[in-house]
N, C-alpha and C. Protein backbone atom coordinates (compact mmCIF):
# COMPACT_ATOMS: atom_id res chain seq x y z
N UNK A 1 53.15 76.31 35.98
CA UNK A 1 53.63 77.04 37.15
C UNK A 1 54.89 76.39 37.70
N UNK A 2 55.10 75.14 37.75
CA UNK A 2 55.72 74.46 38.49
C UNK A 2 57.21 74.82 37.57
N UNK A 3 57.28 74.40 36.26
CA UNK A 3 57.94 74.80 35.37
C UNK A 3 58.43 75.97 35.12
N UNK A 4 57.67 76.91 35.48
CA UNK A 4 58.36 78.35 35.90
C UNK A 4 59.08 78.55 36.95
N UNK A 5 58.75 77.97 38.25
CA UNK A 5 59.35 78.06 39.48
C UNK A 5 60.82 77.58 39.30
N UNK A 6 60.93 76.73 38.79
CA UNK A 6 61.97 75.79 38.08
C UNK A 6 63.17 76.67 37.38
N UNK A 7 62.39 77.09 36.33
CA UNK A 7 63.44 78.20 35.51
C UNK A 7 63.76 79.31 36.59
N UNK A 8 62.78 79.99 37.36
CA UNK A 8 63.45 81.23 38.36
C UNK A 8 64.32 80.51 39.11
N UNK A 9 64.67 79.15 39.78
CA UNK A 9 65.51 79.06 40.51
C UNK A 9 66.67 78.58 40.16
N UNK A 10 66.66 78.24 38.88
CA UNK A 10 68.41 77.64 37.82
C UNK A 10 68.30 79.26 37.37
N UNK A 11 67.94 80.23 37.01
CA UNK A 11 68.17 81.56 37.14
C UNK A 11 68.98 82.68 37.93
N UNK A 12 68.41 81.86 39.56
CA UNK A 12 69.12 82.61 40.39
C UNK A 12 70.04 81.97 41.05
N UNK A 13 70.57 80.63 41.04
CA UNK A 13 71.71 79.82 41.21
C UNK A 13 72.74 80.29 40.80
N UNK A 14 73.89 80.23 41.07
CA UNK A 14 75.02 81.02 40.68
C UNK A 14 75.21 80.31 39.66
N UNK A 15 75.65 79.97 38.21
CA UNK A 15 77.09 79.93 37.59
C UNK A 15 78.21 78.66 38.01
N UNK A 16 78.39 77.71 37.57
CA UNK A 16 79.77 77.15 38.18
C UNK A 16 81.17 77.29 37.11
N UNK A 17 82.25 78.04 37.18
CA UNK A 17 82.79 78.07 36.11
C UNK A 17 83.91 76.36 35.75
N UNK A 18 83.83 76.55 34.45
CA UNK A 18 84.88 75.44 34.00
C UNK A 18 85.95 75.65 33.55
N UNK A 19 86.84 75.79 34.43
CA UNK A 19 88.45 75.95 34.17
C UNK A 19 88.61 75.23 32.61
N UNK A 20 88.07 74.32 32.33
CA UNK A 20 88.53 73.81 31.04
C UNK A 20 89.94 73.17 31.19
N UNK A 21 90.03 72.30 32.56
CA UNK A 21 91.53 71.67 32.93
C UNK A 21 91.36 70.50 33.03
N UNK A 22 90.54 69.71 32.50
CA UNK A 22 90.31 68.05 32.99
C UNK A 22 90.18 67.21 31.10
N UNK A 23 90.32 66.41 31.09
CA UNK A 23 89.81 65.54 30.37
C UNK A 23 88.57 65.67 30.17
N UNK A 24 87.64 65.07 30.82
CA UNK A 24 86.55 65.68 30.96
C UNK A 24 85.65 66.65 30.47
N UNK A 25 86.43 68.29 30.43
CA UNK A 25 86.09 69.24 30.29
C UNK A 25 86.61 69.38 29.20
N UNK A 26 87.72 69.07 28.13
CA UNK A 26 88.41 69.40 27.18
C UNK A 26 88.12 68.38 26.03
N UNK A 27 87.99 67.13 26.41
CA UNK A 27 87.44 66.23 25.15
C UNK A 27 86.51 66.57 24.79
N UNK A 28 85.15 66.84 25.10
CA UNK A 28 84.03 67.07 23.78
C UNK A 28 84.24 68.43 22.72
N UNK A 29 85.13 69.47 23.53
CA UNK A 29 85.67 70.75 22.86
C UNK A 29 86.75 70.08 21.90
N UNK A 30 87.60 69.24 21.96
CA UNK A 30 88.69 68.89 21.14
C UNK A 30 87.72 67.66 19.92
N UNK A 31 86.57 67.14 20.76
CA UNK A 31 86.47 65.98 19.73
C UNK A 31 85.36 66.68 19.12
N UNK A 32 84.51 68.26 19.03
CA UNK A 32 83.80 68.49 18.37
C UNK A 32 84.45 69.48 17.78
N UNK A 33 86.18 69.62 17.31
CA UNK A 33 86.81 70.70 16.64
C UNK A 33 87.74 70.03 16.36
N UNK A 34 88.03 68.72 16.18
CA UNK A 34 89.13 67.91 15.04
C UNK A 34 89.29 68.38 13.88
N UNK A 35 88.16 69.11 13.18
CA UNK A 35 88.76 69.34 11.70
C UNK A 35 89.96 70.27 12.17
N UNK A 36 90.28 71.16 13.31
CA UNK A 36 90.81 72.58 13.22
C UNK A 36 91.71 72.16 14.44
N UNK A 37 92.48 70.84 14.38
CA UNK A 37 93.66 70.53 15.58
C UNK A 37 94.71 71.46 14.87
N UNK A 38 94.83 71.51 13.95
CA UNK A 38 96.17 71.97 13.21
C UNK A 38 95.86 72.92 12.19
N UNK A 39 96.59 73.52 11.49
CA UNK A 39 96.94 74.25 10.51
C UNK A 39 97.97 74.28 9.56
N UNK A 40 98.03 74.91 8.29
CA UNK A 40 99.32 74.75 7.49
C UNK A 40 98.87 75.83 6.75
N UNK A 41 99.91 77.25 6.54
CA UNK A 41 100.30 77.86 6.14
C UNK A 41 101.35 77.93 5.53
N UNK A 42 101.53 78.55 4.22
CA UNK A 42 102.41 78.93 3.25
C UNK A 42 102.74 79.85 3.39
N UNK A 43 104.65 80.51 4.13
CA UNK A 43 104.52 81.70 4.79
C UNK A 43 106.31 82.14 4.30
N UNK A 44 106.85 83.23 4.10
CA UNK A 44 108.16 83.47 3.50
C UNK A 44 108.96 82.21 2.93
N UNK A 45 108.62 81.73 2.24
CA UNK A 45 108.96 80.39 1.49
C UNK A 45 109.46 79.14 2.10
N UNK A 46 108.04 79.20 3.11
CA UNK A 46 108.21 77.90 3.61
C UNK A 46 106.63 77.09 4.17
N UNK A 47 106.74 76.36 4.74
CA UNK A 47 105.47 75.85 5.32
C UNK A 47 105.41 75.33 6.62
N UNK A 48 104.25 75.92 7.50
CA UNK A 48 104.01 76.05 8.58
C UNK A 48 103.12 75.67 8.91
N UNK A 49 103.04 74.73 9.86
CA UNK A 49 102.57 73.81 11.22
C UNK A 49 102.33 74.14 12.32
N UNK A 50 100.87 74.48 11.81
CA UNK A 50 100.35 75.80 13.72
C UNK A 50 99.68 74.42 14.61
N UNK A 51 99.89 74.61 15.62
CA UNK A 51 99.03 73.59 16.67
C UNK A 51 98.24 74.86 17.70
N UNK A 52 98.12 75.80 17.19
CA UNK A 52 97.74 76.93 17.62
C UNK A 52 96.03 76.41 18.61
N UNK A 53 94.78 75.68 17.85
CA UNK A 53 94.12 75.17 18.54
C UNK A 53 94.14 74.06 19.74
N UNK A 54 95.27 73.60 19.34
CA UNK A 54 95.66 72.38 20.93
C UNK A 54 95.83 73.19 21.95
N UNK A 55 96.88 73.97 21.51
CA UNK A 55 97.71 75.18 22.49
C UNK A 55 96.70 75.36 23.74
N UNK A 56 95.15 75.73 23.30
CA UNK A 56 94.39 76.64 23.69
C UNK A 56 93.71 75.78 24.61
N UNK A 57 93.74 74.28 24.09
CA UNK A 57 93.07 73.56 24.75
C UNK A 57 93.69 72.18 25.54
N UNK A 58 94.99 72.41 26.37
CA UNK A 58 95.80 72.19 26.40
C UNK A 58 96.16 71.58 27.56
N UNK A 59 95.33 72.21 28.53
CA UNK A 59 95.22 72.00 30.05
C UNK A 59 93.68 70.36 30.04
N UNK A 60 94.10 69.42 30.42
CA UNK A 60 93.54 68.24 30.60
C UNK A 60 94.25 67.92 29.62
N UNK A 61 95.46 67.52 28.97
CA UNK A 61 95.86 66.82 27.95
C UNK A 61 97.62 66.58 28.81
N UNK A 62 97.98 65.27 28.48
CA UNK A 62 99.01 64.92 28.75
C UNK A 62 100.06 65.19 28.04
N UNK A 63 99.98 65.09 26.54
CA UNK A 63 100.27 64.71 25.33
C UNK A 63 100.49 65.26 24.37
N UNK A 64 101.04 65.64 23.07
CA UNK A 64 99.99 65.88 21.76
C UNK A 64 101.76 65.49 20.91
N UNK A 65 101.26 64.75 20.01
CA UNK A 65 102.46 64.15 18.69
C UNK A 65 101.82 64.28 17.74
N UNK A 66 102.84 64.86 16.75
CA UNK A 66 102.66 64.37 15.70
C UNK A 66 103.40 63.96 14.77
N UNK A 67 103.09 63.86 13.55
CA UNK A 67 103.98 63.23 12.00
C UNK A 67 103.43 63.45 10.87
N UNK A 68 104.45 64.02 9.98
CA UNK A 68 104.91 64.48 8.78
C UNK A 68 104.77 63.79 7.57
N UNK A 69 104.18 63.37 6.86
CA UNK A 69 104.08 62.44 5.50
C UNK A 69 104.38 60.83 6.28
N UNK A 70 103.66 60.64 7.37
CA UNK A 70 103.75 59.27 7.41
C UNK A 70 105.23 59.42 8.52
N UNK A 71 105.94 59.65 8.45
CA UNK A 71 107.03 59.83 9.43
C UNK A 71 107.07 59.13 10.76
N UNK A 72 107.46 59.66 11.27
CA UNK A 72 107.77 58.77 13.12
C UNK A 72 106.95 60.18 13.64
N UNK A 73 105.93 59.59 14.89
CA UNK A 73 105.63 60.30 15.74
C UNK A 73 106.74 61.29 16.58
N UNK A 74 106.07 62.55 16.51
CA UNK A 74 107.30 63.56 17.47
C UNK A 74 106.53 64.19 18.53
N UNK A 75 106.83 64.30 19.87
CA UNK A 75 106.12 65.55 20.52
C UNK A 75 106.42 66.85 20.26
N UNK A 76 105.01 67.64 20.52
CA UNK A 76 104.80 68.86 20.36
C UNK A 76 104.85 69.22 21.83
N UNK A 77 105.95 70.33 21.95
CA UNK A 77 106.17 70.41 23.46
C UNK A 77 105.25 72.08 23.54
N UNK A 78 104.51 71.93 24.92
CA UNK A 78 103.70 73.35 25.10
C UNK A 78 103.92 73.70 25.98
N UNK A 79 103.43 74.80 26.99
CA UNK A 79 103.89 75.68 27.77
C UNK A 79 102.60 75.08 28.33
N UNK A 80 103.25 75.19 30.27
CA UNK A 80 102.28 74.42 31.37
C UNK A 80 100.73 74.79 31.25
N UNK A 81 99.95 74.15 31.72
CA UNK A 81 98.75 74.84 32.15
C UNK A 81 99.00 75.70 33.60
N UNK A 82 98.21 76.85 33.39
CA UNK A 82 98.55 77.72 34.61
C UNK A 82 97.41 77.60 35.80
N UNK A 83 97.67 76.54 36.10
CA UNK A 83 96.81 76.37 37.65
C UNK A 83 96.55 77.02 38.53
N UNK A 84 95.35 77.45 39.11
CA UNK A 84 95.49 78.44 39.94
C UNK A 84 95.35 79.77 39.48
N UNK A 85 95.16 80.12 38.10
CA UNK A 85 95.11 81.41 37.83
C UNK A 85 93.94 81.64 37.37
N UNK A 86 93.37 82.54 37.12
CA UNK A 86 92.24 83.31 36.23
C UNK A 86 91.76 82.14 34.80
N UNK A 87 93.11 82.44 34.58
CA UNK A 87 92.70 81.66 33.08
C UNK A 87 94.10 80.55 32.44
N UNK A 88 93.33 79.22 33.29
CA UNK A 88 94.85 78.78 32.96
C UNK A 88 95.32 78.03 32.15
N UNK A 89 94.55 78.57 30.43
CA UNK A 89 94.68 77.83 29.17
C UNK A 89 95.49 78.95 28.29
N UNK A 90 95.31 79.97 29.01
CA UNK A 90 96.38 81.28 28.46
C UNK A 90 97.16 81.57 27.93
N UNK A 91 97.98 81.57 26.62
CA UNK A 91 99.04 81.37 25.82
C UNK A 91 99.83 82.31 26.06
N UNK A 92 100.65 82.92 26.57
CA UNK A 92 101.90 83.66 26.83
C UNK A 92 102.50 83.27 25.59
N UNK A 93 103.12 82.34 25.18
CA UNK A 93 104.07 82.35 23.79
C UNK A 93 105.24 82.79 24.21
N UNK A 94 106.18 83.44 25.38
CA UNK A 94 107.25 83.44 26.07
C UNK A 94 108.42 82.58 25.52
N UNK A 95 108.76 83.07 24.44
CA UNK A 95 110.19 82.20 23.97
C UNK A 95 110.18 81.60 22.96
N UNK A 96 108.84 81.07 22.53
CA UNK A 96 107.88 80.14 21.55
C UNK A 96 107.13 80.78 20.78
N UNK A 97 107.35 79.53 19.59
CA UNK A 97 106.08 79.88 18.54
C UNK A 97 105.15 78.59 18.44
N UNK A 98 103.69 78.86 18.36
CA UNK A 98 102.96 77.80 18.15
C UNK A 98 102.93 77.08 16.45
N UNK A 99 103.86 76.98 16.00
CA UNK A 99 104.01 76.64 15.24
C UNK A 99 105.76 76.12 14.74
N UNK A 100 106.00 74.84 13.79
CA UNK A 100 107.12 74.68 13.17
C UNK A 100 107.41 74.87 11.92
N UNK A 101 108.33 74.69 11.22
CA UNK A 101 108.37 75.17 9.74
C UNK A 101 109.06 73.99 9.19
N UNK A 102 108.98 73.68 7.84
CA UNK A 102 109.03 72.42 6.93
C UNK A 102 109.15 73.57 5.76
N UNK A 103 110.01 72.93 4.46
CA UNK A 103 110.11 72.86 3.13
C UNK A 103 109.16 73.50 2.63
N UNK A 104 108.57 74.46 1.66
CA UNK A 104 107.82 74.64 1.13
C UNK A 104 107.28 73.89 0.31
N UNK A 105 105.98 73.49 0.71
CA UNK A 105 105.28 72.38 -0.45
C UNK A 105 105.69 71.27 0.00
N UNK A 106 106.34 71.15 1.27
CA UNK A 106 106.95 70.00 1.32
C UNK A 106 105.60 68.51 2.49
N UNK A 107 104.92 69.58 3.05
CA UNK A 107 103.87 68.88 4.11
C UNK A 107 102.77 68.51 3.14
N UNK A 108 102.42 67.04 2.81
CA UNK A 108 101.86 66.62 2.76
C UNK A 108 100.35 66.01 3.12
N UNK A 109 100.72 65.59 4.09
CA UNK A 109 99.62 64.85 5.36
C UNK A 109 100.70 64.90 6.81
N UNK A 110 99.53 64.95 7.55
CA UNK A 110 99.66 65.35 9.11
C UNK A 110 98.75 64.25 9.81
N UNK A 111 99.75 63.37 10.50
CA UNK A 111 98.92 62.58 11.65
C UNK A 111 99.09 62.98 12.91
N UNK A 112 98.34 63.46 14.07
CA UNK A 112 97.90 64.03 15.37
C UNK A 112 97.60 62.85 16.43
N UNK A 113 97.99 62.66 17.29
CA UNK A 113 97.64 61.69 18.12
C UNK A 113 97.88 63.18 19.81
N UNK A 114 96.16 62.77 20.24
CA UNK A 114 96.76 63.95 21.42
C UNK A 114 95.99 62.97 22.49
N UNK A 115 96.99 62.83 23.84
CA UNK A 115 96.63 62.01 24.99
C UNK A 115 96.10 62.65 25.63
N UNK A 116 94.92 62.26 26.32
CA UNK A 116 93.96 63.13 27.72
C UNK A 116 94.98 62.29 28.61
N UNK A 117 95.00 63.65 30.27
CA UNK A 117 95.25 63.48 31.11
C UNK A 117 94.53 61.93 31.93
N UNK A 118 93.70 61.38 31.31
CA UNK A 118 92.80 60.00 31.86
C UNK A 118 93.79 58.95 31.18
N UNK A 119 94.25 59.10 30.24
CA UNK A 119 94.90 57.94 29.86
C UNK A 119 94.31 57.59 28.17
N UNK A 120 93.02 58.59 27.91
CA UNK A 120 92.49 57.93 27.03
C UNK A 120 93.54 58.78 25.33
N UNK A 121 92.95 58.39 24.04
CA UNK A 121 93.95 58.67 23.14
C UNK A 121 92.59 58.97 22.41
N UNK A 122 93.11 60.26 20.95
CA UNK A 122 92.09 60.59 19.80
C UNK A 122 93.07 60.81 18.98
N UNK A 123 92.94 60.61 17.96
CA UNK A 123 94.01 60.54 16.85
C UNK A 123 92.83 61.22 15.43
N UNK A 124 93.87 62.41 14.82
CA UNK A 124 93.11 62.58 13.09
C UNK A 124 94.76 62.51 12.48
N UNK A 125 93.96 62.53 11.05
CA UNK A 125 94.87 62.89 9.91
C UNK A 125 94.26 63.74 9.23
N UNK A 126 95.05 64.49 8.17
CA UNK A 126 94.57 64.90 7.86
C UNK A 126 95.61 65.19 6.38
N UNK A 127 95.11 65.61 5.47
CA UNK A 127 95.71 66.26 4.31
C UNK A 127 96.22 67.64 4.04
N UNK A 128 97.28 68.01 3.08
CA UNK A 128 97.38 69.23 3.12
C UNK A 128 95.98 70.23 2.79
N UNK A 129 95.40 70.08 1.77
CA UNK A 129 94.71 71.02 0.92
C UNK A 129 93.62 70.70 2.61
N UNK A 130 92.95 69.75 3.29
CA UNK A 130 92.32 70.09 4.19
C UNK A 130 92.44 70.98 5.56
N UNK A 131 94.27 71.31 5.74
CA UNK A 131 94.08 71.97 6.80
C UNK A 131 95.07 73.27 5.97
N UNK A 132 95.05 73.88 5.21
CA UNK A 132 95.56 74.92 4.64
C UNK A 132 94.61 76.25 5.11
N UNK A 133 95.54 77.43 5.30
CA UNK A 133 95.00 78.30 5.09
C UNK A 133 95.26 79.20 4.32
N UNK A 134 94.17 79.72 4.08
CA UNK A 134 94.33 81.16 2.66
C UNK A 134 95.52 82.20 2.94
């Protein structure tokens, strides 16, 4: 009984929503979807570097670099989090593409280093044939 009473009243409690804007709220979503930080497509004879999943998850993050066959770290520059709005992980794409282009055949391996707004750091690598798509 008691256990029922229990469930009817987390039932009729409202809801709290999660903006998905904190550290907090965005690391266990980013650190339980590392295989899929990035992408690489083979696209009008060239090769392409989607950060299309950061993009999305973007708001609690300070940060996000990466590098090319071992290369020098570069930032990946994104469009603000929209505070205050409905939904403020929202990709407009306004001017931008979530993605860069490289040599065909030419991307190798991809190292990712993306900073939470806390200060803290998660870093993958990864290979071509692992983040390719069909």
């Amino acid at each position: 009984m008691r256990a029922s009473l229990t469930l009817l009243l987390l039932a009729a409690a409202p809801a709290q929503a999660q903006n998905f804007t904190t550290a907090a709220e965005v690391r266990p979503i980013l650190e339980a979807t590392r295989a899929g930080w990035i992408a690489l497509r083979e696209f009008d004879g060239r090769d392409l570097l989607y950060f299309t999943h950061l993009e999305a998850w973007r708001c609690g993050l300070s940060g996000i670099e990466y590098a090319v066959n071992g290369g020098e770290m570069q930032a990946w520059e994104v469009e603000p989090c929209y505070e205050g709005e409905a939904q403020p992980n929202a990709i407009r794409a306004e001017g931008r593409q979530p993605y860069t282009g490289f040599g065909l055949g030419s991307v190798q391996s991809v190292d990712v280093r993306v900073t939470f707004d806390d200060g803290t750091v998660a870093e993958a690598s990864y290979t071509r044939d692992a983040v390719m798509m069909p």
